[in-house]
Structures are given as structure tokens and as C-alpha cells.
PDB file of N, CA and C in Angstrom:
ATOM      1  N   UNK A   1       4.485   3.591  -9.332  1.00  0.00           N
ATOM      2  CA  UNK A   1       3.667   4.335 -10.271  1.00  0.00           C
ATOM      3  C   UNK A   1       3.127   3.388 -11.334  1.00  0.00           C
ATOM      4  N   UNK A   2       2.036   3.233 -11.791  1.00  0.00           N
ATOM      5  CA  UNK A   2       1.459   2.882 -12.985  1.00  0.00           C
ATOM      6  C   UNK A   2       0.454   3.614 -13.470  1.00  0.00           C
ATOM      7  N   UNK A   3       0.507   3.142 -14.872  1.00  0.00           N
ATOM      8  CA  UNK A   3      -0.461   4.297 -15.767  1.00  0.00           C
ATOM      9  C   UNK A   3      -1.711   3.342 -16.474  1.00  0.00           C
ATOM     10  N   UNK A   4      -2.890   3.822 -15.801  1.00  0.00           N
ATOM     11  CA  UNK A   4      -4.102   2.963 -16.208  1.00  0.00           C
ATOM     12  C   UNK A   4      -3.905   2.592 -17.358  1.00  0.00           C
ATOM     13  N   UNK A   5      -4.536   1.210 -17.440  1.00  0.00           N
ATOM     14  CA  UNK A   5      -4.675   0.160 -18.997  1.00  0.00           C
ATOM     15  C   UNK A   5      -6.153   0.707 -19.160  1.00  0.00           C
ATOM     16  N   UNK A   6      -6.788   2.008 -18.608  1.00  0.00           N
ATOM     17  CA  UNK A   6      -8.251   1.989 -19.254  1.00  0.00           C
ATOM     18  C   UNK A   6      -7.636   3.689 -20.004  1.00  0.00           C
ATOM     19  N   UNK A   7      -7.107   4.425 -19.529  1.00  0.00           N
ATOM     20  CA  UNK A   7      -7.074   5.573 -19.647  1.00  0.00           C
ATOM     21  C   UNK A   7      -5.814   6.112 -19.851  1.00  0.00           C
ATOM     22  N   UNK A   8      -4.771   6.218 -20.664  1.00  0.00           N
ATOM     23  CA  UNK A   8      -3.499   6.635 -20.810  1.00  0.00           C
ATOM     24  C   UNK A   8      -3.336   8.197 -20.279  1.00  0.00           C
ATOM     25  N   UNK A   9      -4.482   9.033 -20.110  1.00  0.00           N
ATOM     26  CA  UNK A   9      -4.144   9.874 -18.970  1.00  0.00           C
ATOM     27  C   UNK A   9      -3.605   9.761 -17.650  1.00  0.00           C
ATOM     28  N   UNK A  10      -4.727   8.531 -17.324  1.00  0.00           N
ATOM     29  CA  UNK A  10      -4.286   8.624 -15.478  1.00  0.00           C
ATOM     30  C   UNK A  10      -3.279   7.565 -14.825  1.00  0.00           C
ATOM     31  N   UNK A  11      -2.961   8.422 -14.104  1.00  0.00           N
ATOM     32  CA  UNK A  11      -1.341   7.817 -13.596  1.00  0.00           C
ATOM     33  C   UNK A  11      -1.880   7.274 -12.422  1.00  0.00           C
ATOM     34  N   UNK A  12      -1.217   6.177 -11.493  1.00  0.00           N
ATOM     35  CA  UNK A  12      -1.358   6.145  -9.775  1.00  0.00           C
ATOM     36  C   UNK A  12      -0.491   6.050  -9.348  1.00  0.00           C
ATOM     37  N   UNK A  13      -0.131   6.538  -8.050  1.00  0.00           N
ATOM     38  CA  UNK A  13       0.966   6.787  -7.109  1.00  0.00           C
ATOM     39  C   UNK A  13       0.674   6.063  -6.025  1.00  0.00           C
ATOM     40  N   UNK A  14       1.330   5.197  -5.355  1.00  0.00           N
ATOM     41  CA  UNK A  14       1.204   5.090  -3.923  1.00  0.00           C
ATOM     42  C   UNK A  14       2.521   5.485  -2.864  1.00  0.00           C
ATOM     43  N   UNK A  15       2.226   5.434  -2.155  1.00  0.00           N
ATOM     44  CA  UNK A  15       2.911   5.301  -0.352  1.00  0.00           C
ATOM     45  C   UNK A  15       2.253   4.447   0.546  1.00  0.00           C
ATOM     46  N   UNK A  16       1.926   5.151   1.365  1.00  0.00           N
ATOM     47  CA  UNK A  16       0.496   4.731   2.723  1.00  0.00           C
ATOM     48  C   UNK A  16      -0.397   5.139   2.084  1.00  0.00           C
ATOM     49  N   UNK A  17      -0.858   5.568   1.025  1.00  0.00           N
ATOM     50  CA  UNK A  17      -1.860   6.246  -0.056  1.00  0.00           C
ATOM     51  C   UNK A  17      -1.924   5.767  -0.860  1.00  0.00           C
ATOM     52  N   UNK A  18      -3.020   5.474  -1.565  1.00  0.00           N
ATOM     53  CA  UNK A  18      -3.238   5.778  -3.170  1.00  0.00           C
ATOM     54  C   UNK A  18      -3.582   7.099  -3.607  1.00  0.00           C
ATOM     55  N   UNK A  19      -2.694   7.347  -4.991  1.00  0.00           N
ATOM     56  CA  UNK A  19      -2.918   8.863  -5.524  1.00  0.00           C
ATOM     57  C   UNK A  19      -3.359   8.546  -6.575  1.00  0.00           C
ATOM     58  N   UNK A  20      -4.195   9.349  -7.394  1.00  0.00           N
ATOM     59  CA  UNK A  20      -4.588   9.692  -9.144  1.00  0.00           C
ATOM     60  C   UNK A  20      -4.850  10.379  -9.476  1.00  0.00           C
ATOM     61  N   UNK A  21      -4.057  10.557 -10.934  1.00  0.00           N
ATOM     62  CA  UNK A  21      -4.248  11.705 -11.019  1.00  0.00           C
ATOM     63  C   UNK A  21      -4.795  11.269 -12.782  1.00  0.00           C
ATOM     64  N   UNK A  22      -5.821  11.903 -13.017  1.00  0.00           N
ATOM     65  CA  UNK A  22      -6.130  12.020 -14.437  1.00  0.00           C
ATOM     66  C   UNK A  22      -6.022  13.058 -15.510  1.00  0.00           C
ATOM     67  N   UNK A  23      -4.864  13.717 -15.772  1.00  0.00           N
ATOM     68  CA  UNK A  23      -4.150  14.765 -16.550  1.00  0.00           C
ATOM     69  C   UNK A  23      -2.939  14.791 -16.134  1.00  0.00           C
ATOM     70  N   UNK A  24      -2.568  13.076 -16.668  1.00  0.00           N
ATOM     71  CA  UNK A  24      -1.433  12.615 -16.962  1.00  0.00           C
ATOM     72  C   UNK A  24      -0.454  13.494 -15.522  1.00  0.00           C
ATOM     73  N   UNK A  25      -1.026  13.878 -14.369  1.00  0.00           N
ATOM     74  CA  UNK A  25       0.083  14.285 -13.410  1.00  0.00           C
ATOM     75  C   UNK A  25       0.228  15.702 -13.046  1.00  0.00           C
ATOM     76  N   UNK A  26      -0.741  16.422 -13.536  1.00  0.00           N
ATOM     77  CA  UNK A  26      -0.742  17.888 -13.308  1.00  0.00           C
ATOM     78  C   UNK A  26      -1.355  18.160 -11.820  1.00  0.00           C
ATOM     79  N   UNK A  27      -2.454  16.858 -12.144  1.00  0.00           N
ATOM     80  CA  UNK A  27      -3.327  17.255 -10.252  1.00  0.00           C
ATOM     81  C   UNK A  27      -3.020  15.872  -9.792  1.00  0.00           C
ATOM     82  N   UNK A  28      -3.446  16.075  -8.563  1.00  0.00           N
ATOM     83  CA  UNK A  28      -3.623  14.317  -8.095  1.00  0.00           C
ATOM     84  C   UNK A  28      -4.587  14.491  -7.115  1.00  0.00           C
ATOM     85  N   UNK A  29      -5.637  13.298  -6.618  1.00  0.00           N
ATOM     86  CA  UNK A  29      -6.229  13.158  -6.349  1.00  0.00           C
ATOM     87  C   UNK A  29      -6.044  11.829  -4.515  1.00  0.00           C
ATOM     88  N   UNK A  30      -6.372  11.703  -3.570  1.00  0.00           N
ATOM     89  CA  UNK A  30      -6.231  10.745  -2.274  1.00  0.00           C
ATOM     90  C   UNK A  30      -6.836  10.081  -2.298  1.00  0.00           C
ATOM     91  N   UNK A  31      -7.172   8.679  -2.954  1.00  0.00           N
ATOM     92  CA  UNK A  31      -8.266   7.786  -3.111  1.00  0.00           C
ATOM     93  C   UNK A  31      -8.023   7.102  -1.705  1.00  0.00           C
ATOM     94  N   UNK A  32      -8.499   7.142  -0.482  1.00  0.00           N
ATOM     95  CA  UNK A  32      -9.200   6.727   0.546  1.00  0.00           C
ATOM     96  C   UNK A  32      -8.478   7.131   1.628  1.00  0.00           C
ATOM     97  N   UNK A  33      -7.976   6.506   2.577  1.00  0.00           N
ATOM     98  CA  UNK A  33      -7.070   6.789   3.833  1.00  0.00           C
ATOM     99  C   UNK A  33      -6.248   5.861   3.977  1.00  0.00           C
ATOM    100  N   UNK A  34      -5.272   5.779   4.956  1.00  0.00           N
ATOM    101  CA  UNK A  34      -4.298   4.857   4.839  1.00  0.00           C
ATOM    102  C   UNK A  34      -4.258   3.695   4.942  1.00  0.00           C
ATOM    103  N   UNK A  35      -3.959   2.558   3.774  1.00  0.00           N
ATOM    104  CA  UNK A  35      -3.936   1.705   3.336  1.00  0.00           C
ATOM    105  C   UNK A  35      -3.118   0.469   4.122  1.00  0.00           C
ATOM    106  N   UNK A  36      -2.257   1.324   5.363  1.00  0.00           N
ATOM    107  CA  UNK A  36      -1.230   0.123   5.883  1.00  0.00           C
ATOM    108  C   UNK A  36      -1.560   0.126   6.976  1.00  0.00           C
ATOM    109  N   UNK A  37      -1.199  -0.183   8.143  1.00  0.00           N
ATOM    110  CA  UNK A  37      -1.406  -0.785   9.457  1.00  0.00           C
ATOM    111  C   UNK A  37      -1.566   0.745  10.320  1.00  0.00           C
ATOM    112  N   UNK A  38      -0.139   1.220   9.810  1.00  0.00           N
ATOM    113  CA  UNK A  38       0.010   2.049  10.532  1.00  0.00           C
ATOM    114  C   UNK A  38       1.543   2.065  11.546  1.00  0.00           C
ATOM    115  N   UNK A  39       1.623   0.946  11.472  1.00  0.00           N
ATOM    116  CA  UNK A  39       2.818   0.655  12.783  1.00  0.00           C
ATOM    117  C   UNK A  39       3.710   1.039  12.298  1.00  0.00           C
ATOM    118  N   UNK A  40       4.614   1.950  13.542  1.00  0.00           N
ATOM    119  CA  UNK A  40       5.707   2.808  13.831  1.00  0.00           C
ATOM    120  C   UNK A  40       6.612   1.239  13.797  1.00  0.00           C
ATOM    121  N   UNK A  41       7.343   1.629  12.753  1.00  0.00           N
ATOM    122  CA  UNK A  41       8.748   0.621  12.913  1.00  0.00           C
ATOM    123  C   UNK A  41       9.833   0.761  13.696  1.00  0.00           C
ATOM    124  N   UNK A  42      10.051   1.868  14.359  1.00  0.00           N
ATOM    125  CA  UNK A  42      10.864   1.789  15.433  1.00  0.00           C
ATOM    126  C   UNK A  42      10.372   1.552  16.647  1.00  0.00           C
ATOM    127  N   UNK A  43       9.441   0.613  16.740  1.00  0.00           N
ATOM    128  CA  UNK A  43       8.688   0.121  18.202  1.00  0.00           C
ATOM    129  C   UNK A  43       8.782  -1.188  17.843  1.00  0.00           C
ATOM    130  N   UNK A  44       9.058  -1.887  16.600  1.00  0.00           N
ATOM    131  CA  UNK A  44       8.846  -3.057  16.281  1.00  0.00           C
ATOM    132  C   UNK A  44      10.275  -3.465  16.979  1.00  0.00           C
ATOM    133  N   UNK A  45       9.919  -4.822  17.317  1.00  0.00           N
ATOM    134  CA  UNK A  45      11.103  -5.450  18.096  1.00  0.00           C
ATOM    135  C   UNK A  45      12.304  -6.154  16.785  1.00  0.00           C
ATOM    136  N   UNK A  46      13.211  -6.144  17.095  1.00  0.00           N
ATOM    137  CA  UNK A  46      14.240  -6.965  16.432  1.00  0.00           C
ATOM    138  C   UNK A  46      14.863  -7.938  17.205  1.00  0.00           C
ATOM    139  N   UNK A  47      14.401  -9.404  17.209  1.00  0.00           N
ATOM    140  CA  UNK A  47      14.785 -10.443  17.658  1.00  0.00           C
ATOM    141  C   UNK A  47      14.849 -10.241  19.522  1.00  0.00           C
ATOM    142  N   UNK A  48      14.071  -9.885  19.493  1.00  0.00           N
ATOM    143  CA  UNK A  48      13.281  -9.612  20.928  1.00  0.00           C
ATOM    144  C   UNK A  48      13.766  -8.506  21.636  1.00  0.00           C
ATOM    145  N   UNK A  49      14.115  -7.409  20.984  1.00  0.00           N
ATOM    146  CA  UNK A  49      14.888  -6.302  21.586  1.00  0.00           C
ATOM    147  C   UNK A  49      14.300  -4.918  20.449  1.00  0.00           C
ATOM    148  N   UNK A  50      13.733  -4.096  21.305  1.00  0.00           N
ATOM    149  CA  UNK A  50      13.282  -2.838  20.483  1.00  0.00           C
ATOM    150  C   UNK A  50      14.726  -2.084  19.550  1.00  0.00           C
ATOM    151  N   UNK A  51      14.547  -1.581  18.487  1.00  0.00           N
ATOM    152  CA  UNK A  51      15.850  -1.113  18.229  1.00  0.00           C
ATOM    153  C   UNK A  51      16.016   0.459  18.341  1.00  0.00           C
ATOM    154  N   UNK A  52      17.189   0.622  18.660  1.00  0.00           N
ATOM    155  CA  UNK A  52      17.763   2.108  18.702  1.00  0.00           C
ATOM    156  C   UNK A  52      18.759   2.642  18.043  1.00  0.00           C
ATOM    157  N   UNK A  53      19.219   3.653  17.878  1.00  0.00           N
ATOM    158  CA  UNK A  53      19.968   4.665  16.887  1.00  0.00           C
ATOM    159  C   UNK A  53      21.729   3.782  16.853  1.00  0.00           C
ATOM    160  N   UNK A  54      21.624   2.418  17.911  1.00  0.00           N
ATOM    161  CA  UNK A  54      23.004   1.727  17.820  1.00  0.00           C
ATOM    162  C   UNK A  54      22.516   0.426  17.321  1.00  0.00           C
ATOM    163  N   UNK A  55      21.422   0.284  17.009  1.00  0.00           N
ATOM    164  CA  UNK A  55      20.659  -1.429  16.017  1.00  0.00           C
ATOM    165  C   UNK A  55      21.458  -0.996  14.722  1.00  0.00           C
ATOM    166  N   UNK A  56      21.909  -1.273  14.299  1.00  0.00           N
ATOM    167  CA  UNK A  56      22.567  -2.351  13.169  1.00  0.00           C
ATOM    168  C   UNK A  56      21.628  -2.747  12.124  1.00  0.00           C
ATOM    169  N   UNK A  57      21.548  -2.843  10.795  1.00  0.00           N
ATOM    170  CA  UNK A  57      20.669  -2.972   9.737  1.00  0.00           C
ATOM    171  C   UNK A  57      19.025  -2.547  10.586  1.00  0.00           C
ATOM    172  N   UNK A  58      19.252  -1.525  11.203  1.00  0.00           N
ATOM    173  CA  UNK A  58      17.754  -0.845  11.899  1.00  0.00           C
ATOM    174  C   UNK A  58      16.534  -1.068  10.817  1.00  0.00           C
ATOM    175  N   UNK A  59      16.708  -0.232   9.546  1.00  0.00           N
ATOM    176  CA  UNK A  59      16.035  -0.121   8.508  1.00  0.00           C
ATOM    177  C   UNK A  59      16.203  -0.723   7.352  1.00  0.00           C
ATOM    178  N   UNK A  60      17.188  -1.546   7.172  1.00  0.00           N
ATOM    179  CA  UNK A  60      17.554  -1.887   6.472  1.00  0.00           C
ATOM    180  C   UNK A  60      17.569  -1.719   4.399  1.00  0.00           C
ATOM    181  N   UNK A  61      18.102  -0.655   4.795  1.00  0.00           N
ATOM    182  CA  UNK A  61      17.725   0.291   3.794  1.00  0.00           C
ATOM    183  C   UNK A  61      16.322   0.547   2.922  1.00  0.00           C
ATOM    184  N   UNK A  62      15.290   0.436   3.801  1.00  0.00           N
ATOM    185  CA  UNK A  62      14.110   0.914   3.777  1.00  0.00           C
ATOM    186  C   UNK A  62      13.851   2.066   4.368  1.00  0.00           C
ATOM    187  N   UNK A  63      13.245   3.334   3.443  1.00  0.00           N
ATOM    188  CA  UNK A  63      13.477   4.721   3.409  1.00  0.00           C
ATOM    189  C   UNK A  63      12.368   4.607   4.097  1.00  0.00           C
ATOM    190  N   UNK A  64      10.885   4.021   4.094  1.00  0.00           N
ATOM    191  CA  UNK A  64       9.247   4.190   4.822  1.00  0.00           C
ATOM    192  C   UNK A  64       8.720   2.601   5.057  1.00  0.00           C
ATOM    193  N   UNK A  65       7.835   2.696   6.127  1.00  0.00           N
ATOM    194  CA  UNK A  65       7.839   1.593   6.208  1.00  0.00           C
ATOM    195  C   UNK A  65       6.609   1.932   7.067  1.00  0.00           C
ATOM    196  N   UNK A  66       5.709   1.612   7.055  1.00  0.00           N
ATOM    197  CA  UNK A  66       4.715   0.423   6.314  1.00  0.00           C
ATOM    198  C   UNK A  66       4.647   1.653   5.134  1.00  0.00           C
ATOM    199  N   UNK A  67       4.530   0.642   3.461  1.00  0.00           N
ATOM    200  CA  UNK A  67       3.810   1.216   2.249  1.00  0.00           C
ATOM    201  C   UNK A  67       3.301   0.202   1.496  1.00  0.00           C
ATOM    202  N   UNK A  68       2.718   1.158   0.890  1.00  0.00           N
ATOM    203  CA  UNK A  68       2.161   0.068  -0.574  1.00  0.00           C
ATOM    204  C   UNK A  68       3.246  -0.641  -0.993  1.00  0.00           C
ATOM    205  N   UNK A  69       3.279  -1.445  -1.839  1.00  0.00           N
ATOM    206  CA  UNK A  69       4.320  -2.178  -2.882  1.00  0.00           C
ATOM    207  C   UNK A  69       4.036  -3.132  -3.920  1.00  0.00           C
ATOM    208  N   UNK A  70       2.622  -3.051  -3.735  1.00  0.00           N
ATOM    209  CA  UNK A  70       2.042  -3.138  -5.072  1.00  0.00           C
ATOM    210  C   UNK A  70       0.490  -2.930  -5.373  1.00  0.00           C
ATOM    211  N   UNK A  71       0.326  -2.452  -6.611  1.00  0.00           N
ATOM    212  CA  UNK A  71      -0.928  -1.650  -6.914  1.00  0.00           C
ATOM    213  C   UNK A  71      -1.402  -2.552  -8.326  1.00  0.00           C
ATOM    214  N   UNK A  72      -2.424  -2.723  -8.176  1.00  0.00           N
ATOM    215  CA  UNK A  72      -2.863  -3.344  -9.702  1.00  0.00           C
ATOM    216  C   UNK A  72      -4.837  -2.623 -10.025  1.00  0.00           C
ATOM    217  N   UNK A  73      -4.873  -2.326 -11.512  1.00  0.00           N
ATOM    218  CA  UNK A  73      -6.111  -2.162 -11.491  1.00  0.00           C
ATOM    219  C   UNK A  73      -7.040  -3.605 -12.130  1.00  0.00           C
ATOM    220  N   UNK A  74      -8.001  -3.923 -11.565  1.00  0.00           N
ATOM    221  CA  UNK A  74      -8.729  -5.204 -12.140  1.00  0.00           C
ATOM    222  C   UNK A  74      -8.118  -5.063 -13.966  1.00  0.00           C
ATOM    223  N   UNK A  75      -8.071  -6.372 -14.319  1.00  0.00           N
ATOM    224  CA  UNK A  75      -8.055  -6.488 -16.254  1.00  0.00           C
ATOM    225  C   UNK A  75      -9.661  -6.556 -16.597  1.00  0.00           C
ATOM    226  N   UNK A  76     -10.714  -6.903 -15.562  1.00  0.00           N
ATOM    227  CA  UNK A  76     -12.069  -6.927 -16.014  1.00  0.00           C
ATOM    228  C   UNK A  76     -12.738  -5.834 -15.772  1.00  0.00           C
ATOM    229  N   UNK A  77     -12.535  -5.189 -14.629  1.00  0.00           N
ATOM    230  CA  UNK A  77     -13.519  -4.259 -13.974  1.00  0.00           C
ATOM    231  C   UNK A  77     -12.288  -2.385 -13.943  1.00  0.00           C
ATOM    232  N   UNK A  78     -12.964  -1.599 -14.395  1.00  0.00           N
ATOM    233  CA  UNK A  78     -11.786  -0.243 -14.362  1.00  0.00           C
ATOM    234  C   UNK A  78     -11.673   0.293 -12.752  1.00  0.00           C
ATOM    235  N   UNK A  79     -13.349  -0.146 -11.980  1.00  0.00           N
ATOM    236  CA  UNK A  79     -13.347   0.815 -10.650  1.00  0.00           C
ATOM    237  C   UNK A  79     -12.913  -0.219  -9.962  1.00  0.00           C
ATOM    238  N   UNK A  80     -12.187  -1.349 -10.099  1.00  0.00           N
ATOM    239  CA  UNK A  80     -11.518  -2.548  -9.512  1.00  0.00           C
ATOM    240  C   UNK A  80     -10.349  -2.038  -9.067  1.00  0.00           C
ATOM    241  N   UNK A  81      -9.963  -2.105  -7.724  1.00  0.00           N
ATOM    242  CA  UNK A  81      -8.361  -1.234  -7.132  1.00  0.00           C
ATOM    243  C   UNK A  81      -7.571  -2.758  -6.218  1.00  0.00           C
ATOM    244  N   UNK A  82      -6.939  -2.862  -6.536  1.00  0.00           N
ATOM    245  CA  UNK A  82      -5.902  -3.539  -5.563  1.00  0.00           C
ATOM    246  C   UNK A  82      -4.882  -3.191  -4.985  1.00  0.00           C
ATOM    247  N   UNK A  83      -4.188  -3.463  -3.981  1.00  0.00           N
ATOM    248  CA  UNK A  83      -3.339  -2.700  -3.573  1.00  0.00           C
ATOM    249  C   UNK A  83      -2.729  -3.629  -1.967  1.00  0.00           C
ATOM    250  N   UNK A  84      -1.257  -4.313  -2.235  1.00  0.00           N
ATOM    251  CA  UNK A  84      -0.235  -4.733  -1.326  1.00  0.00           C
ATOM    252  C   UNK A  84       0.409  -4.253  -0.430  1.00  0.00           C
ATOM    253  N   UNK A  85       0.723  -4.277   0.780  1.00  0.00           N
ATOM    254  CA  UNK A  85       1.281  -3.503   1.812  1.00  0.00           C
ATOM    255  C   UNK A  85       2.289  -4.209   2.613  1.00  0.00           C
ATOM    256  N   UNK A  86       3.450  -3.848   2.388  1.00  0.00           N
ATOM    257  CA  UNK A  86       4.425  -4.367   3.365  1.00  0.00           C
ATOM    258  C   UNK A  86       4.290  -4.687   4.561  1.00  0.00           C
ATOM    259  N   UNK A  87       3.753  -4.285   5.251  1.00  0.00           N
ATOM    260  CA  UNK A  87       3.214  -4.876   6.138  1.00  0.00           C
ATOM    261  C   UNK A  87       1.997  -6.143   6.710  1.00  0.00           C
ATOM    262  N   UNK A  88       1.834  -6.691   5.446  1.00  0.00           N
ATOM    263  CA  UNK A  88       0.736  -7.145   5.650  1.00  0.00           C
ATOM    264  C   UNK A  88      -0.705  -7.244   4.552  1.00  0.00           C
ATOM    265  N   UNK A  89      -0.895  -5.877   4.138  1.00  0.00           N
ATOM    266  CA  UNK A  89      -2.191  -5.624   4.270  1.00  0.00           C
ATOM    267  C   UNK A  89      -2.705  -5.822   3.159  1.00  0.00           C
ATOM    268  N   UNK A  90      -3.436  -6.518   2.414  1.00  0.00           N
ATOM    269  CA  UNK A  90      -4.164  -6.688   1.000  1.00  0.00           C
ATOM    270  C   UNK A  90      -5.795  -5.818   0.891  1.00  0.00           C
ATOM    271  N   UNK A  91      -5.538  -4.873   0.159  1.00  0.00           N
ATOM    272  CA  UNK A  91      -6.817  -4.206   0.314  1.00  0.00           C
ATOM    273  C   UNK A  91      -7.276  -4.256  -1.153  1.00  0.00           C
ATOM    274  N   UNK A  92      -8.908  -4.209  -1.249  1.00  0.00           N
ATOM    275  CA  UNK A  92      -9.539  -3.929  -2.579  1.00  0.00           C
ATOM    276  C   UNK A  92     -10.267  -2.458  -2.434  1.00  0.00           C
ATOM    277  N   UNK A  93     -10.910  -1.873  -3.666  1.00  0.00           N
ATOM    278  CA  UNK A  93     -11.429  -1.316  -3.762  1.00  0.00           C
ATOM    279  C   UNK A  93     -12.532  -1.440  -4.709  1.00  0.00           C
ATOM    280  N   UNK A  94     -13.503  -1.331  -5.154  1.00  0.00           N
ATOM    281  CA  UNK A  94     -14.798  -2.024  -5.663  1.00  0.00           C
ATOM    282  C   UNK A  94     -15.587  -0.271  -6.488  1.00  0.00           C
ATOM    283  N   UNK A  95     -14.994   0.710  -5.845  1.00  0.00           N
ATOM    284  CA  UNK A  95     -15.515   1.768  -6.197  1.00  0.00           C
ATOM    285  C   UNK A  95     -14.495   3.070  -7.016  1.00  0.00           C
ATOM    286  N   UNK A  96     -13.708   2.419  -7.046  1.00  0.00           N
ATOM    287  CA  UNK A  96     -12.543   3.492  -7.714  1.00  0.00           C
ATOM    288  C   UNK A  96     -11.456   3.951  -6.782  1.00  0.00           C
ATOM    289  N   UNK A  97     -11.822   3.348  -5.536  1.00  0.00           N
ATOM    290  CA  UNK A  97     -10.814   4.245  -4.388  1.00  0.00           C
ATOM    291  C   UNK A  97     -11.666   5.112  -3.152  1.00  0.00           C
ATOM    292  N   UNK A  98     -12.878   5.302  -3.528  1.00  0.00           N
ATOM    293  CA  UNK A  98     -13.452   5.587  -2.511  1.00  0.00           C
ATOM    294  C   UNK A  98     -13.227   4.979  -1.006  1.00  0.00           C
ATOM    295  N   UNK A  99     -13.627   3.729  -1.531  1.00  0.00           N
ATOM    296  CA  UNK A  99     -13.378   2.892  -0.128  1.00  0.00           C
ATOM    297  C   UNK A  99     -12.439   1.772  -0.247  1.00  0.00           C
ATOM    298  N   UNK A 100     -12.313   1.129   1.150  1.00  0.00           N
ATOM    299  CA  UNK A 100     -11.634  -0.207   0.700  1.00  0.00           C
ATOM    300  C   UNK A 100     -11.707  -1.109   1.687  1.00  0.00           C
ATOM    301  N   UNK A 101     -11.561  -2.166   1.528  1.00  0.00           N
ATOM    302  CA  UNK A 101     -11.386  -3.347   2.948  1.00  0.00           C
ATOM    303  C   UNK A 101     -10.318  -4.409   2.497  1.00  0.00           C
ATOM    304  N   UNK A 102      -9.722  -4.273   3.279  1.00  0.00           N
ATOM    305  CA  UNK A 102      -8.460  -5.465   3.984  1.00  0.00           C
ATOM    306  C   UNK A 102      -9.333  -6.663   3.446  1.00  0.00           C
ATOM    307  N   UNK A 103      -8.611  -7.660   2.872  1.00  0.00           N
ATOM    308  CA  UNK A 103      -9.096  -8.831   2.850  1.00  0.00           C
ATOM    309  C   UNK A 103      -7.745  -9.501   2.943  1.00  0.00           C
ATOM    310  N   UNK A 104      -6.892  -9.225   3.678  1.00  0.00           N
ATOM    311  CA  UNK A 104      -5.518 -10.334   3.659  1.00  0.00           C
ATOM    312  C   UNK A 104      -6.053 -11.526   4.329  1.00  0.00           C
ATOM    313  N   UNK A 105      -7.088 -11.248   5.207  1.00  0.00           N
ATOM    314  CA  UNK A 105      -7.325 -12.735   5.714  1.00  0.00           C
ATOM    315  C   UNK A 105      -7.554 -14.236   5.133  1.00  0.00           C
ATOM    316  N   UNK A 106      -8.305 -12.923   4.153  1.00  0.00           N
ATOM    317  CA  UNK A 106      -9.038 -13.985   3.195  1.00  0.00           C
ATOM    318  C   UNK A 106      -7.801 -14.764   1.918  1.00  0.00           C
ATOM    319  N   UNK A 107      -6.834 -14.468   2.215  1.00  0.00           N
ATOM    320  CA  UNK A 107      -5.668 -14.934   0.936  1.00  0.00           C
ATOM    321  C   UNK A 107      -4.701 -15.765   1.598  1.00  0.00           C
ATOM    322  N   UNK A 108      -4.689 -17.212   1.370  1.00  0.00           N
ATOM    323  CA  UNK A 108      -3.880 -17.950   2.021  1.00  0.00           C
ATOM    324  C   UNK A 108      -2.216 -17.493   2.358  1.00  0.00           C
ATOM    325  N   UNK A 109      -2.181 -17.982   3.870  1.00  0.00           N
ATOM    326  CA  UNK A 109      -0.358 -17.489   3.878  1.00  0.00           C
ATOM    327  C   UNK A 109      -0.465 -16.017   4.681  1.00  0.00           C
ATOM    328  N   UNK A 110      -1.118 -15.138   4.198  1.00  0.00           N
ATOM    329  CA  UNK A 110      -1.210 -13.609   3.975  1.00  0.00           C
ATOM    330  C   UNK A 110      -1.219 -13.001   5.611  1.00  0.00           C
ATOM    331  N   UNK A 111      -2.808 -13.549   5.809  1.00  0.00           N
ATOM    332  CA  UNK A 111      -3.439 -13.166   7.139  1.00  0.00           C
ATOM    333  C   UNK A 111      -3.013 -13.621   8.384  1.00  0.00           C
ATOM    334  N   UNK A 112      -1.906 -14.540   8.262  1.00  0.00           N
ATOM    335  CA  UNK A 112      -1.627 -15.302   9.382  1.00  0.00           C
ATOM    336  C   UNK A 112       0.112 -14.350   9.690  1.00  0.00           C
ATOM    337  N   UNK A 113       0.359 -13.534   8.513  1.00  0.00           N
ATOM    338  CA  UNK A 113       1.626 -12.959   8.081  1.00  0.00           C
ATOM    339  C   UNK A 113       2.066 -12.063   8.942  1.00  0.00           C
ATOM    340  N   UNK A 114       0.612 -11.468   9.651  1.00  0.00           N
ATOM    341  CA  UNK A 114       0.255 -10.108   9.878  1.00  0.00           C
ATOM    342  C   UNK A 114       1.159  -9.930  11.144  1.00  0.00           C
ATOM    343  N   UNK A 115       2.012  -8.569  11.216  1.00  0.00           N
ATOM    344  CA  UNK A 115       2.500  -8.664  12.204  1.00  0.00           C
ATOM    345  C   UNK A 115       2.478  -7.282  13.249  1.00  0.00           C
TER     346      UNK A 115
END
């Protein structure tokens, strides 16, 4: 959760989402579609073996997986959105949340991360 540096009303929430809400949390709002890959973590392999209900640190106490895990709004621009994904995914937004595009490629280390 963070609470805009432009607007001490509006709050943002993420998951696989970005949320906002501007009355401090009464409504909220779905700024675009899902932000992460998408991939089902129980298809992901663990050391070359799919895991099952007898894998051992399966989740490793990770409740969701792929999510956000970090959200920032530009310090120059207010309709500036950023937004980190465990999985991978570095997305901007340029319009408030309307839209967005992946640019992990473009961030050294990041794009090559992708799994």
C-alpha cells in the first residue's frame, strides 16, 4: 500500500493489480490488467522436478505468487506509475494506469531474469 505524494487522499493497492482509490479507501478503482506473467507456480519446476502436495518448502511461505512487490509513483510526473513483479516483470505507466508496458528488458540484469 502507499499513499500518493501528490494527493493525501489516494491510496494504491497492489496484487496482480494495481488498485486506487481516491477517498482515502472508501472506493477503489483497477488501473489496467494484470501486471505479472501470469504463471501458475505449481507447474514451475523445482530443481528439475514439478512440485506436489509432498515438495517440501513448495511455497515457501509465499501466500500468491506472481505479484506486485513494488509500486512507486514518478517524484516528477503524478500520471507516472511504476510497478515490480516477482516474477520478473517491470512495468510503467505514462497515463495514470490506464495502460502499461513491460520494460524489464530494457533494465539491466532484469530481462534476462525472466523466468
Amino acid at each position: 500500500m502507499a499513499v500518493s505524494a501528490y494527493n493525501h487522499a489516494t491510496i494504491y493497492y497492489a496484487g496482480n493489480y494495481l488498485f486506487r482509490s481516491t477517498d482515502r479507501g472508501d472506493t477503489w478503482t483497477r488501473l489496467g490488467g494484470d501486471l505479472t506473467t501470469g504463471v501458475d507456480r505449481n507447474k514451475l519446476q523445482i530443481f528439475g522436478r514439478t512440485p506436489d502436495k509432498n515438495t517440501r518448502s513448495r511455497h515457501d511461505g509465499v501466500q500468491e505468487y506472481p505479484t506486485v512487490t513494488t509500486f512507486s509513483e514518478s517524484p516528477l510526473t503524478p500520471n507516472v506509475l511504476w510497478v515490480g513483479t516477482d516474477d520478473g516483470n517491470v512495468q510503467v505507466s505514462r497515463d495514470g494506469g490506464k495502460s502499461w508496458k513491460n520494460v524489464a528488458t530494457r533494465v539491466p540484469g532484469v530481462g534476462k531474469a525472466r523466468m
